[in-house]
N, C-alpha and C. Protein backbone atom coordinates (compact mmCIF):
# COMPACT_ATOMS: atom_id res chain seq x y z
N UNK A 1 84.92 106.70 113.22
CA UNK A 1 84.38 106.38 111.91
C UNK A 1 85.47 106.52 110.86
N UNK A 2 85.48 105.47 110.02
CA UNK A 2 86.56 105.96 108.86
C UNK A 2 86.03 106.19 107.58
N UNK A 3 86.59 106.90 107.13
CA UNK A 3 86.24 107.66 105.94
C UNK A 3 87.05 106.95 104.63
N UNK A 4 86.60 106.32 103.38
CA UNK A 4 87.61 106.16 102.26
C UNK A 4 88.26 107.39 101.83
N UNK A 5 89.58 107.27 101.64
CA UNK A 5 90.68 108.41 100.99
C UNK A 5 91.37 108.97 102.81
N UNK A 6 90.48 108.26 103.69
CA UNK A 6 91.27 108.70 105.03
C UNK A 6 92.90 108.46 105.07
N UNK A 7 94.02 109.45 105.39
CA UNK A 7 95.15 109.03 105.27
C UNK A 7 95.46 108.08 106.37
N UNK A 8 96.61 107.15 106.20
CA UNK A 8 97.32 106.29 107.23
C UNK A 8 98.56 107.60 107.74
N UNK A 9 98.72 107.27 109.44
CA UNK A 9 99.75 108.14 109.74
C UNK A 9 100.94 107.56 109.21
N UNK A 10 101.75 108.46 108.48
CA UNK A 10 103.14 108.21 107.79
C UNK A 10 103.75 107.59 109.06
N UNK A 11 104.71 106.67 108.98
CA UNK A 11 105.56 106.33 109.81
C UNK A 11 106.94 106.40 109.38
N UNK A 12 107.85 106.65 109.81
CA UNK A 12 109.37 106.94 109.45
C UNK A 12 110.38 105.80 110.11
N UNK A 13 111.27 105.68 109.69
CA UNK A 13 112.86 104.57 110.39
C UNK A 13 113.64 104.70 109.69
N UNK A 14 114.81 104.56 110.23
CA UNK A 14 115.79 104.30 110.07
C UNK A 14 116.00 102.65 109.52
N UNK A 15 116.39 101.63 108.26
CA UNK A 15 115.95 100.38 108.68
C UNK A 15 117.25 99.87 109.24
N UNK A 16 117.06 98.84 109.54
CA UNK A 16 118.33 97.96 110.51
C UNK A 16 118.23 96.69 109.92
N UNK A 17 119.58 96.21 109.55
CA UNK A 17 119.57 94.77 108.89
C UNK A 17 120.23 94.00 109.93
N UNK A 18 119.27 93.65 110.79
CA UNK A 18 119.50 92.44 112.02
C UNK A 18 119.77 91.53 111.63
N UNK A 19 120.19 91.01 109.95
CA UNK A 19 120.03 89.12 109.44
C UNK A 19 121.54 89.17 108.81
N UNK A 20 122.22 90.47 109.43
CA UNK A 20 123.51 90.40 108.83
C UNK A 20 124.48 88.91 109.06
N UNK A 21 123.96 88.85 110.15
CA UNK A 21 124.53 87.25 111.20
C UNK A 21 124.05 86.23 111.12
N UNK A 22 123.16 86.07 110.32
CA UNK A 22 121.82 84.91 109.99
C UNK A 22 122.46 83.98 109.17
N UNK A 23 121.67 82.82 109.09
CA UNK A 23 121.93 81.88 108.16
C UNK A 23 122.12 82.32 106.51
N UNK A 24 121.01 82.93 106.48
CA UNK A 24 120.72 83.73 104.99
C UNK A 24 121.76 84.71 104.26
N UNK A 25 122.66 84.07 103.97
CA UNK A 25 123.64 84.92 103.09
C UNK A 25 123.35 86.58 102.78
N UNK A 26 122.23 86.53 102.23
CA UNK A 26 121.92 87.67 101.50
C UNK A 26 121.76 88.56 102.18
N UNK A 27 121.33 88.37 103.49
CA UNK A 27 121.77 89.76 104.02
C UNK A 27 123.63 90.17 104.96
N UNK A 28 124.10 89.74 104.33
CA UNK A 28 125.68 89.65 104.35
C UNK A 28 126.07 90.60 103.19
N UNK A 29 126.81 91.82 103.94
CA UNK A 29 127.06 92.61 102.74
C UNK A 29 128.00 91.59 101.88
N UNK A 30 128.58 91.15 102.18
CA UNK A 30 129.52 90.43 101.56
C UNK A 30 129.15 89.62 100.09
N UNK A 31 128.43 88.70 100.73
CA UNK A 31 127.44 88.13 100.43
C UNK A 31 126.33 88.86 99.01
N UNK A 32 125.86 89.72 99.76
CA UNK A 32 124.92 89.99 98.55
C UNK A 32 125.65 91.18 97.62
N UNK A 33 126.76 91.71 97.73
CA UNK A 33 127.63 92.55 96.68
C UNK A 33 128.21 91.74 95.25
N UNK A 34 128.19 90.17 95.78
CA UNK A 34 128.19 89.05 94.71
C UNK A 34 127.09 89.12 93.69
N UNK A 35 126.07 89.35 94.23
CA UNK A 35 124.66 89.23 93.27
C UNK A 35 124.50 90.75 92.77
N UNK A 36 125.18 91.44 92.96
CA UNK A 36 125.27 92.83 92.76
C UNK A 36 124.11 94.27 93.46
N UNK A 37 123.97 93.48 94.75
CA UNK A 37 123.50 94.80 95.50
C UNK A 37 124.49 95.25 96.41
N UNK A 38 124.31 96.48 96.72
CA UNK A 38 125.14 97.30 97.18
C UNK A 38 125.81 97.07 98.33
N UNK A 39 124.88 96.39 99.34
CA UNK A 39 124.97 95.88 100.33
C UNK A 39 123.92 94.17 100.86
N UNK A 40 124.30 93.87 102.01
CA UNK A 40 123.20 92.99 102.61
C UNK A 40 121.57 93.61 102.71
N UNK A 41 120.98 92.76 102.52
CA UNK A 41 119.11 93.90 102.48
C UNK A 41 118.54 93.28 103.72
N UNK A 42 117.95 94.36 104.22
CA UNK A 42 117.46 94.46 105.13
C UNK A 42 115.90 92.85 104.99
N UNK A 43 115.85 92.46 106.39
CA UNK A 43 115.55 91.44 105.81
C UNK A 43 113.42 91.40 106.21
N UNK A 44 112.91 90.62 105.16
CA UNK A 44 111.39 91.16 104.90
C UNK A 44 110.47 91.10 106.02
N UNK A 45 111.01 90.46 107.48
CA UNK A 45 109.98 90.60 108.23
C UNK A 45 110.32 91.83 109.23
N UNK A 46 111.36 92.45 109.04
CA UNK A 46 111.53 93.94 109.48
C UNK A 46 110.65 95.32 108.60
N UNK A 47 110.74 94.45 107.10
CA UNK A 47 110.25 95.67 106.67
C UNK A 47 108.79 95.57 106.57
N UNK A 48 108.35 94.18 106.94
CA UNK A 48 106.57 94.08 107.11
C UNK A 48 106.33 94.66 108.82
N UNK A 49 107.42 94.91 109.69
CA UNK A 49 107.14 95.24 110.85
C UNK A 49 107.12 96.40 110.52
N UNK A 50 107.42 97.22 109.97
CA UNK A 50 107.61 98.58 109.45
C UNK A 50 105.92 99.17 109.04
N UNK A 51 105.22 98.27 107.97
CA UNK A 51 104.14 98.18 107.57
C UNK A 51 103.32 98.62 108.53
N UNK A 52 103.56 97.67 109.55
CA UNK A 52 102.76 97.03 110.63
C UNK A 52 102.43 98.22 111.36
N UNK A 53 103.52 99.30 111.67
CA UNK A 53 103.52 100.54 112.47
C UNK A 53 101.79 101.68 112.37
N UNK A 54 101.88 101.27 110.68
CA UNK A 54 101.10 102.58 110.19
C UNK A 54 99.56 101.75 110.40
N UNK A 55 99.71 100.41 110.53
CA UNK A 55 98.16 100.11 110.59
C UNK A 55 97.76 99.73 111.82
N UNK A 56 98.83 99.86 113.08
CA UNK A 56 98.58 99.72 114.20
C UNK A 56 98.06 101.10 115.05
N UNK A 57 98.73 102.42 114.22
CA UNK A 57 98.11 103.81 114.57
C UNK A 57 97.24 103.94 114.20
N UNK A 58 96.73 103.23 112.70
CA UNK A 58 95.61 103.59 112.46
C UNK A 58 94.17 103.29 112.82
N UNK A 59 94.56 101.89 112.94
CA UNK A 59 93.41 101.07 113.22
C UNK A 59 93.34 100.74 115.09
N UNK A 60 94.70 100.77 115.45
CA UNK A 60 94.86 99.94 116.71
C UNK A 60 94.93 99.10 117.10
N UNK A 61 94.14 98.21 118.40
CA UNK A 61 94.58 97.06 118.77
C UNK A 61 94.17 96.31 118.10
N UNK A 62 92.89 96.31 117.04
CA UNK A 62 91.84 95.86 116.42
C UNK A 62 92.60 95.07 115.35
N UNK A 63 93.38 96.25 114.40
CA UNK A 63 94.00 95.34 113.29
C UNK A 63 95.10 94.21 113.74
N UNK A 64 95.55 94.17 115.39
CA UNK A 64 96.04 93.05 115.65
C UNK A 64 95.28 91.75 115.59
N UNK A 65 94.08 92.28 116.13
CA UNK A 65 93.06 90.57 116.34
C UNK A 65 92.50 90.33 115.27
N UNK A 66 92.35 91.08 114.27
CA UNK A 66 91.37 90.37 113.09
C UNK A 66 91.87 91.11 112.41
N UNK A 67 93.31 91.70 111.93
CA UNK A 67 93.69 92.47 110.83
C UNK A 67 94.25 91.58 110.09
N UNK A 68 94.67 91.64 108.61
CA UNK A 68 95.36 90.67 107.62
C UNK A 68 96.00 91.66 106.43
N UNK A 69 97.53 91.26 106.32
CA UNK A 69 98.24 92.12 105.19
C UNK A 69 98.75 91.31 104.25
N UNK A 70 98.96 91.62 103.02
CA UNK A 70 99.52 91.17 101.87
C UNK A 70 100.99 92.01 101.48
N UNK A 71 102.02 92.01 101.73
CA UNK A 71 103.45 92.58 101.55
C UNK A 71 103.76 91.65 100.64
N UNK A 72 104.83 93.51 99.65
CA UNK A 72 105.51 92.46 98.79
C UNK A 72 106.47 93.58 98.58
N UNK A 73 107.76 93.19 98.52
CA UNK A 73 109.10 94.03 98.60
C UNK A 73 109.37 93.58 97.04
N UNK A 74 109.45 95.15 96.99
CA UNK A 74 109.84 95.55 94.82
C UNK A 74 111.27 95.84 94.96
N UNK A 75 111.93 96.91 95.78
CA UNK A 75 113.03 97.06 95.53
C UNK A 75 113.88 96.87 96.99
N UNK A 76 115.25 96.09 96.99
CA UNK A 76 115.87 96.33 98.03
C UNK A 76 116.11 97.52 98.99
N UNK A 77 116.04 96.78 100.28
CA UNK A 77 115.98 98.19 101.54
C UNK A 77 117.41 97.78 102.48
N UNK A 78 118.74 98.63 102.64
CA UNK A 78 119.76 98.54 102.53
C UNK A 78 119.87 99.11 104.34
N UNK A 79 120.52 98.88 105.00
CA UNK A 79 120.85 99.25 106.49
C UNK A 79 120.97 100.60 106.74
N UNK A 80 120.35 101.42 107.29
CA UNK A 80 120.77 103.19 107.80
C UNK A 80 119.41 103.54 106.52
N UNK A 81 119.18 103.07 105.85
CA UNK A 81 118.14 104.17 104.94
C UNK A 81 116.89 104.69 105.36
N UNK A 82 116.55 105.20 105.20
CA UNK A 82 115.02 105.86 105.80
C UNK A 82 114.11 105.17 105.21
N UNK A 83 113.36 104.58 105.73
CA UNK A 83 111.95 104.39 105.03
C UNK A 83 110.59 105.01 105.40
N UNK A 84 109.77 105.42 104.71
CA UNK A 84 108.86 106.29 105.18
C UNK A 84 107.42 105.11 104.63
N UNK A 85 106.63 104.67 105.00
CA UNK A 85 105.56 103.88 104.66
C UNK A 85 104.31 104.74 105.51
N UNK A 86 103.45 105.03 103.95
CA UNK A 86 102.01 105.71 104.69
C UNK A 86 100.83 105.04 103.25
N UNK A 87 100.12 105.40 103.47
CA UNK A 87 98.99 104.79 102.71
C UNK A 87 97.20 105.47 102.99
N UNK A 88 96.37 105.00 102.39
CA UNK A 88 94.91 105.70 102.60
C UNK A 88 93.79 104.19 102.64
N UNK A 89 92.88 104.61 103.34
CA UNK A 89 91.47 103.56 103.33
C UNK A 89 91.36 103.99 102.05
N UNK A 90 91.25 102.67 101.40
CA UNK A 90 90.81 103.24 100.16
C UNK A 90 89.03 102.49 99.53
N UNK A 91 88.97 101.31 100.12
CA UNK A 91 87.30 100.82 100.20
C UNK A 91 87.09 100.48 101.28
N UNK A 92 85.52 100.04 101.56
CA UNK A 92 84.81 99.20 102.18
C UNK A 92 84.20 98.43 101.82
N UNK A 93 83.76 97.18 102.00
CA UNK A 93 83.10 96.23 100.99
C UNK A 93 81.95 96.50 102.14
N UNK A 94 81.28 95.68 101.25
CA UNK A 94 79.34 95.56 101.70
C UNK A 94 79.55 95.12 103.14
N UNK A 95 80.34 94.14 103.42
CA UNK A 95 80.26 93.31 104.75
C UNK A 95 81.01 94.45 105.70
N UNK A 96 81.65 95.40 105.48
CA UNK A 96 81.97 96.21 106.35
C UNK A 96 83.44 95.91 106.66
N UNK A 97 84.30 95.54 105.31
CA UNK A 97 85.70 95.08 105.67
C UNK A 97 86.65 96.20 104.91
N UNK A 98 87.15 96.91 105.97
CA UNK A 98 87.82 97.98 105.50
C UNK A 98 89.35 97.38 105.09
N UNK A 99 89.59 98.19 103.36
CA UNK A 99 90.46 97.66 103.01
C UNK A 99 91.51 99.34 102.92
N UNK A 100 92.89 99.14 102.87
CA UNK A 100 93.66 100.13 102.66
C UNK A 100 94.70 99.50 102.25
N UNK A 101 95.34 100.38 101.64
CA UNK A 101 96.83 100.35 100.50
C UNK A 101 97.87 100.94 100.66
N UNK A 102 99.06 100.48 100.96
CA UNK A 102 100.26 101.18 101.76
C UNK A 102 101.41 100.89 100.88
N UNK A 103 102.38 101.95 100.91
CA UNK A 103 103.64 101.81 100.09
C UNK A 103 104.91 102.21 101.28
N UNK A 104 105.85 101.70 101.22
CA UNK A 104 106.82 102.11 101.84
C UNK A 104 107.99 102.61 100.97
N UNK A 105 108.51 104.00 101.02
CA UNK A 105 109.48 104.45 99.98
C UNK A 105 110.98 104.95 100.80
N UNK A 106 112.17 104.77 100.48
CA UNK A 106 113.47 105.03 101.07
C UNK A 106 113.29 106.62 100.47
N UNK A 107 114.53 107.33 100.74
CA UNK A 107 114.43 108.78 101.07
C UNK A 107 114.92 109.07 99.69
N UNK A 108 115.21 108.57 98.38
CA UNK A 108 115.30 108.37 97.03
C UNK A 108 114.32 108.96 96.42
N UNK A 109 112.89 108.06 97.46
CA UNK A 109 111.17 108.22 96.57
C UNK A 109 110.90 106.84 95.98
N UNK A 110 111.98 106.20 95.91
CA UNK A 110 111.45 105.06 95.58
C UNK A 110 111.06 103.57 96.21
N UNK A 111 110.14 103.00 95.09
CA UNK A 111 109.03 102.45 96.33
C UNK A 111 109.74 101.44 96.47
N UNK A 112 109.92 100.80 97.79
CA UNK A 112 110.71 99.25 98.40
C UNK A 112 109.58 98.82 98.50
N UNK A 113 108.26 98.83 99.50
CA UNK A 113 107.47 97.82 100.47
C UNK A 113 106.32 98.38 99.37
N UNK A 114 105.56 97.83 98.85
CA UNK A 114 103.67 97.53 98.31
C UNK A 114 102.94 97.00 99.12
N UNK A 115 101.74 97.24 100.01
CA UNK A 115 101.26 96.37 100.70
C UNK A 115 99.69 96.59 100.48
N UNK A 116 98.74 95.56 100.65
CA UNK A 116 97.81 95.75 101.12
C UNK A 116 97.02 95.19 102.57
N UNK A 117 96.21 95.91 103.07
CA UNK A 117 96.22 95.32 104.38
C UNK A 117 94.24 95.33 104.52
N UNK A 118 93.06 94.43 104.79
CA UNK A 118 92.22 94.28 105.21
C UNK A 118 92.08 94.61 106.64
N UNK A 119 90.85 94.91 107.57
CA UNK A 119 90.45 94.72 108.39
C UNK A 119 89.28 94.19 108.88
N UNK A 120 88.86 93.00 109.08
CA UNK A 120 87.48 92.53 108.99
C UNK A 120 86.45 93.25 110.18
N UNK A 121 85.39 93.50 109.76
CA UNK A 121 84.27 93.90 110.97
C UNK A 121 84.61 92.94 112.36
N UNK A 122 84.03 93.34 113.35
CA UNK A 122 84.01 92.44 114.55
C UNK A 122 83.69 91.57 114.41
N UNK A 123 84.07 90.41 114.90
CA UNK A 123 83.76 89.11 115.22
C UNK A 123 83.20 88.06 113.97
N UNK A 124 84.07 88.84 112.89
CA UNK A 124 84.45 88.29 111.89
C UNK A 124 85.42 86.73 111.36
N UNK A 125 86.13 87.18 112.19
CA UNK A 125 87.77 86.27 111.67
C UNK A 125 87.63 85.17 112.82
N UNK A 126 87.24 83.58 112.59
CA UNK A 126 87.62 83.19 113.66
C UNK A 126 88.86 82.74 113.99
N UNK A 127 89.12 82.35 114.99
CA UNK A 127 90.38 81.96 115.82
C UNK A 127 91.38 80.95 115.06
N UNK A 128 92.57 81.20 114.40
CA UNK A 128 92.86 80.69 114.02
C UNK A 128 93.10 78.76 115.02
N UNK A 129 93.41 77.53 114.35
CA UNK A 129 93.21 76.20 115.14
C UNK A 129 94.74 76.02 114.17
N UNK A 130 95.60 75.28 115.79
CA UNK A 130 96.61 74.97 114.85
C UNK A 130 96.60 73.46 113.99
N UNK A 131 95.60 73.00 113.82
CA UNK A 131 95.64 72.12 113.08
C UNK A 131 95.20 72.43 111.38
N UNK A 132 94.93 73.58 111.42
CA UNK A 132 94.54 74.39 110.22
C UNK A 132 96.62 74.68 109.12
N UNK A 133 96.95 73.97 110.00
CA UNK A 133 98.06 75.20 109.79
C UNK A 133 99.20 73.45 109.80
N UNK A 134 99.29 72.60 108.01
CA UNK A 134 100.59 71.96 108.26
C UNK A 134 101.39 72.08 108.21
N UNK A 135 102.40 71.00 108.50
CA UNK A 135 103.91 70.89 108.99
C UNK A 135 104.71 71.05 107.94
N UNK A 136 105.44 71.74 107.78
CA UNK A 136 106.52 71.46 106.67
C UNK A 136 107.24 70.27 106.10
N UNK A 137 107.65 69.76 105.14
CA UNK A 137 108.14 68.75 104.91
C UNK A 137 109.58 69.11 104.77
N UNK A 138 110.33 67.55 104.50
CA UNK A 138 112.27 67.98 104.21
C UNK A 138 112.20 68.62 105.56
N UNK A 139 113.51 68.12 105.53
CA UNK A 139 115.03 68.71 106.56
C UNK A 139 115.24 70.01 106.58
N UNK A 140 115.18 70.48 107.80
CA UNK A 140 115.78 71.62 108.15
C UNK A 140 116.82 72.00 107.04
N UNK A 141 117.43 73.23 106.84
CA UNK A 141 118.16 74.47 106.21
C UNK A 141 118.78 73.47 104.84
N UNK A 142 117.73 73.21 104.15
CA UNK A 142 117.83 72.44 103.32
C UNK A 142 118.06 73.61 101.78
N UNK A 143 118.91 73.56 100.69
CA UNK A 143 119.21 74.47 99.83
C UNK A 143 118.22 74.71 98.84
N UNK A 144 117.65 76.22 99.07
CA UNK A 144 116.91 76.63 98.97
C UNK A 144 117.15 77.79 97.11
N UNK A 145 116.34 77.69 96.27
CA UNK A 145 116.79 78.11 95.10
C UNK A 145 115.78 78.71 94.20
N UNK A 146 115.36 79.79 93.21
CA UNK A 146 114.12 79.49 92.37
C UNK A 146 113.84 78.05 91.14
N UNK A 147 115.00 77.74 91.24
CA UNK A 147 115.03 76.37 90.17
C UNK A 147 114.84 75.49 91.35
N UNK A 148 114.45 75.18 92.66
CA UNK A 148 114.50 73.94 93.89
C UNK A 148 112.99 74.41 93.99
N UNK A 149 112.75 75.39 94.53
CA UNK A 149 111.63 75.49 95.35
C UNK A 149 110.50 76.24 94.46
N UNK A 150 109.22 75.36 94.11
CA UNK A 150 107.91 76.05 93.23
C UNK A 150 107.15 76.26 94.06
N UNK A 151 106.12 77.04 93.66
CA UNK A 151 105.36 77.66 94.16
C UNK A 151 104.60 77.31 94.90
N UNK A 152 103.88 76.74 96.05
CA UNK A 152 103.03 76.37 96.59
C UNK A 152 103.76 75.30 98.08
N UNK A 153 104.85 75.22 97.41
CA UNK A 153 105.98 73.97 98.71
C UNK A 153 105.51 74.48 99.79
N UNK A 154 105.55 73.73 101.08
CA UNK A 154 105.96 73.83 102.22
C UNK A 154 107.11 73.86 103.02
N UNK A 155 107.39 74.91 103.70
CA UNK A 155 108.74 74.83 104.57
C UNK A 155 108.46 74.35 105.79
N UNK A 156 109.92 74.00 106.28
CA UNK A 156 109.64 73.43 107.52
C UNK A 156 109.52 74.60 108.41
N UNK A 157 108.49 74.40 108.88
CA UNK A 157 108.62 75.56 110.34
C UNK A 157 109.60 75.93 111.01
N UNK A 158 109.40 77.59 111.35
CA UNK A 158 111.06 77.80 112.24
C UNK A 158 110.67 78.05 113.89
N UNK A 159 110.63 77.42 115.00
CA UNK A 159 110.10 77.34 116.06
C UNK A 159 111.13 78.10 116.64
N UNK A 160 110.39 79.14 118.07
CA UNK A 160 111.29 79.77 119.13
C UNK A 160 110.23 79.95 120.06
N UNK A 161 111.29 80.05 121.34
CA UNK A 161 111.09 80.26 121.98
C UNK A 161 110.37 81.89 122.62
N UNK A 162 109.31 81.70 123.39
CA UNK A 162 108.52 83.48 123.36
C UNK A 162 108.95 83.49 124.91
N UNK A 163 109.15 84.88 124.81
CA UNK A 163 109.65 85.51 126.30
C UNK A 163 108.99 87.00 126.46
N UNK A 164 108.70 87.76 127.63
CA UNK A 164 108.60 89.01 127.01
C UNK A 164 109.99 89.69 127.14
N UNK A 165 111.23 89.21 127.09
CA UNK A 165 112.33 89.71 127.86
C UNK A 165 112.60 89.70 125.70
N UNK A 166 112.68 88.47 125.50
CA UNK A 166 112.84 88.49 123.83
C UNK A 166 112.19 89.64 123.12
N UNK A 167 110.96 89.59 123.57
CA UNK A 167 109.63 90.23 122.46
C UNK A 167 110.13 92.08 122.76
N UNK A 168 110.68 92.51 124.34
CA UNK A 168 111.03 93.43 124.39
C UNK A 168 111.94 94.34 123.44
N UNK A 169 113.38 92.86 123.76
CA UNK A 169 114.75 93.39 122.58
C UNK A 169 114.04 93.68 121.25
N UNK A 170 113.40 92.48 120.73
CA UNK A 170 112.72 92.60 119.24
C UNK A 170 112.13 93.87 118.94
N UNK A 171 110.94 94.73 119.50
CA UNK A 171 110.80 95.47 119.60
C UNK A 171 111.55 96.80 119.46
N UNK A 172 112.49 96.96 120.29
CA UNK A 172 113.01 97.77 121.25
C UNK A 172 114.48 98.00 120.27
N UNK A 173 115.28 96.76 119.95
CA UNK A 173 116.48 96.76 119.38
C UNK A 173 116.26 97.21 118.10
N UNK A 174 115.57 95.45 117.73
CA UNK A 174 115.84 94.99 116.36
C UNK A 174 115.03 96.40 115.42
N UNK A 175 113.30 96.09 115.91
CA UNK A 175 112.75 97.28 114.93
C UNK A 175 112.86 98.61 115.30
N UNK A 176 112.50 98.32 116.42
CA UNK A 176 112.82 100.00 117.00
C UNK A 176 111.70 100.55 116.82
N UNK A 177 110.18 99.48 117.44
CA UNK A 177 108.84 99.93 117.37
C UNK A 177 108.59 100.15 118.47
N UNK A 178 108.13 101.50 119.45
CA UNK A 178 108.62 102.12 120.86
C UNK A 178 106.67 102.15 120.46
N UNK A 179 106.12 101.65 120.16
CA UNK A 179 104.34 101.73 120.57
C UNK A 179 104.22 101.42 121.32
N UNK A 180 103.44 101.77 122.33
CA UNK A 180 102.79 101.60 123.63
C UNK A 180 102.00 100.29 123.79
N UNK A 181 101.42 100.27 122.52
CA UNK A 181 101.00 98.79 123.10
C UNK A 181 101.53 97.50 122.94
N UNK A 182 102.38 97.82 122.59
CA UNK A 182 103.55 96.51 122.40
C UNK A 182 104.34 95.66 124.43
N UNK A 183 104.13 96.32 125.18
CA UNK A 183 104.17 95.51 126.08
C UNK A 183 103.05 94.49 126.69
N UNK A 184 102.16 95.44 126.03
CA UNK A 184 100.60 94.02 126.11
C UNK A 184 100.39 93.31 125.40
N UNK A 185 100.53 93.77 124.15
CA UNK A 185 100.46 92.41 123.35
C UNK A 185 101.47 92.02 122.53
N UNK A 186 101.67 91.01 121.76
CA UNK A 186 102.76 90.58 120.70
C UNK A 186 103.19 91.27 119.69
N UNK A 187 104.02 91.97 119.12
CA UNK A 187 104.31 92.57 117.88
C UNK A 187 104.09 91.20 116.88
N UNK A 188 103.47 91.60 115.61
CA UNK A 188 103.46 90.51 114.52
C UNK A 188 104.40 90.26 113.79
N UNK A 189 105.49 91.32 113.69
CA UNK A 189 106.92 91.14 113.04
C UNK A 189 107.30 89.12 113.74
C-alpha cells in the first residue's frame, strides 16, 4: 500500500559522460568550455536513467509497464559528480494514479534533475501502436539550433539495433544500473 509523503529510496552515482565521443559537441569538454561550462555535461538520457533507479525501487516492475515521467535538467551534471535523486508520493488522484516528485541534486545540494513521474492503476495505459508514433521529417544530423528548431518540430528518429549483449554494456558500463531486474526486462534509459 502506498502512503502520500511515502519517501522514494534515495539513489546515489557517480555520473559518467558516455556522449564525450558523440556527435553532440556539448558533451566534449572541449567543446562545451566554449559556451562556458566547466566541462562536457553529462548527457540527459543518463541522467533520466538515474531518475529511473528511484522509481524502479519504488514502484518496481509496474512503473516499467504503465509508468510515465516528465524530466527536466535545470543545472548542468559534469562527469565523476555525485548525484543523489530521491523524492516522495506526493498524490493520488480519484482514478487511483499515483503521482510522485523527484529531484536529483550533485554533492554541492544543488538541484540538476526536476522530475515528475505518474503511475497509472492496472490496466490502465494501453499498449502503445507504432502507428501512434510519426516519422520525423528532414535529413538526418541536420543543424540543430534554438533560432532553427521551434517548439513542437519533429526529429528524425534515431534507430538501433537491440541486443541483450548491448542492453547489458548499457546497463552495466554506461549507467552503472546493477538492478536485478534489468536482465529481464529493458532499461528505459
Amino acid at each position: 500500500m502506498h502512503i502520500v509523503g511515502s519517501l522514494l529510496p534515495e539513489y546515489r552515482t557517480k555520473a559518467l559522460n558516455s556522449g564525450s565521443n558523440s556527435g553532440n559537441l556539448i558533451h566534449s569538454d572541449e567543446h562545451a568550455r566554449r559556451y562556458g561550462f566547466r566541462g562536457g555535461l553529462v548527457p540527459g538520457t543518463s541522467l533520466y536513467s538515474y531518475v529511473v533507479r528511484s522509481l524502479v525501487e519504488f514502484f518496481g516492475r509496474d512503473w516499467l509497464e504503465r509508468g510515465s515521467a516528465e524530466v527536466r535538467f535545470v543545472h548542468p551534471v559534469y562527469d565523476g559528480e555525485e548525484i543523489r535523486v530521491g523524492g516522495c508520493l506526493s498524490s493520488i488522484t480519484k482514478s487511483g494514479t499515483l503521482h510522485v516528485d523527484l529531484e536529483g541534486t550533485n554533492s554541492q545540494g544543488v538541484t540538476c534533475i526536476v522530475a515528475s513521474a505518474d503511475l497509472a492503476p492496472q490496466g490502465a495505459v494501453p499498449e502503445p501502436k507504432l502507428e501512434d508514433y510519426q516519422a520525423g521529417h528532414g535529413k538526418p544530423r541536420r543543424p540543430i539550433s534554438l533560432d532553427l528548431l521551434k517548439a513542437g518540430t519533429w526529429l528524425t528518429p534515431i534507430s538501433s539495433e537491440f541486443t541483450w549483449k548491448i542492453h547489458w554494456e548499457y546497463c552495466q558500463k554506461i549507467i552503472r544500473d546493477h538492478h536485478p531486474i534489468y536482465p529481464q526486462v529493458l532499461h528505459p534509459g
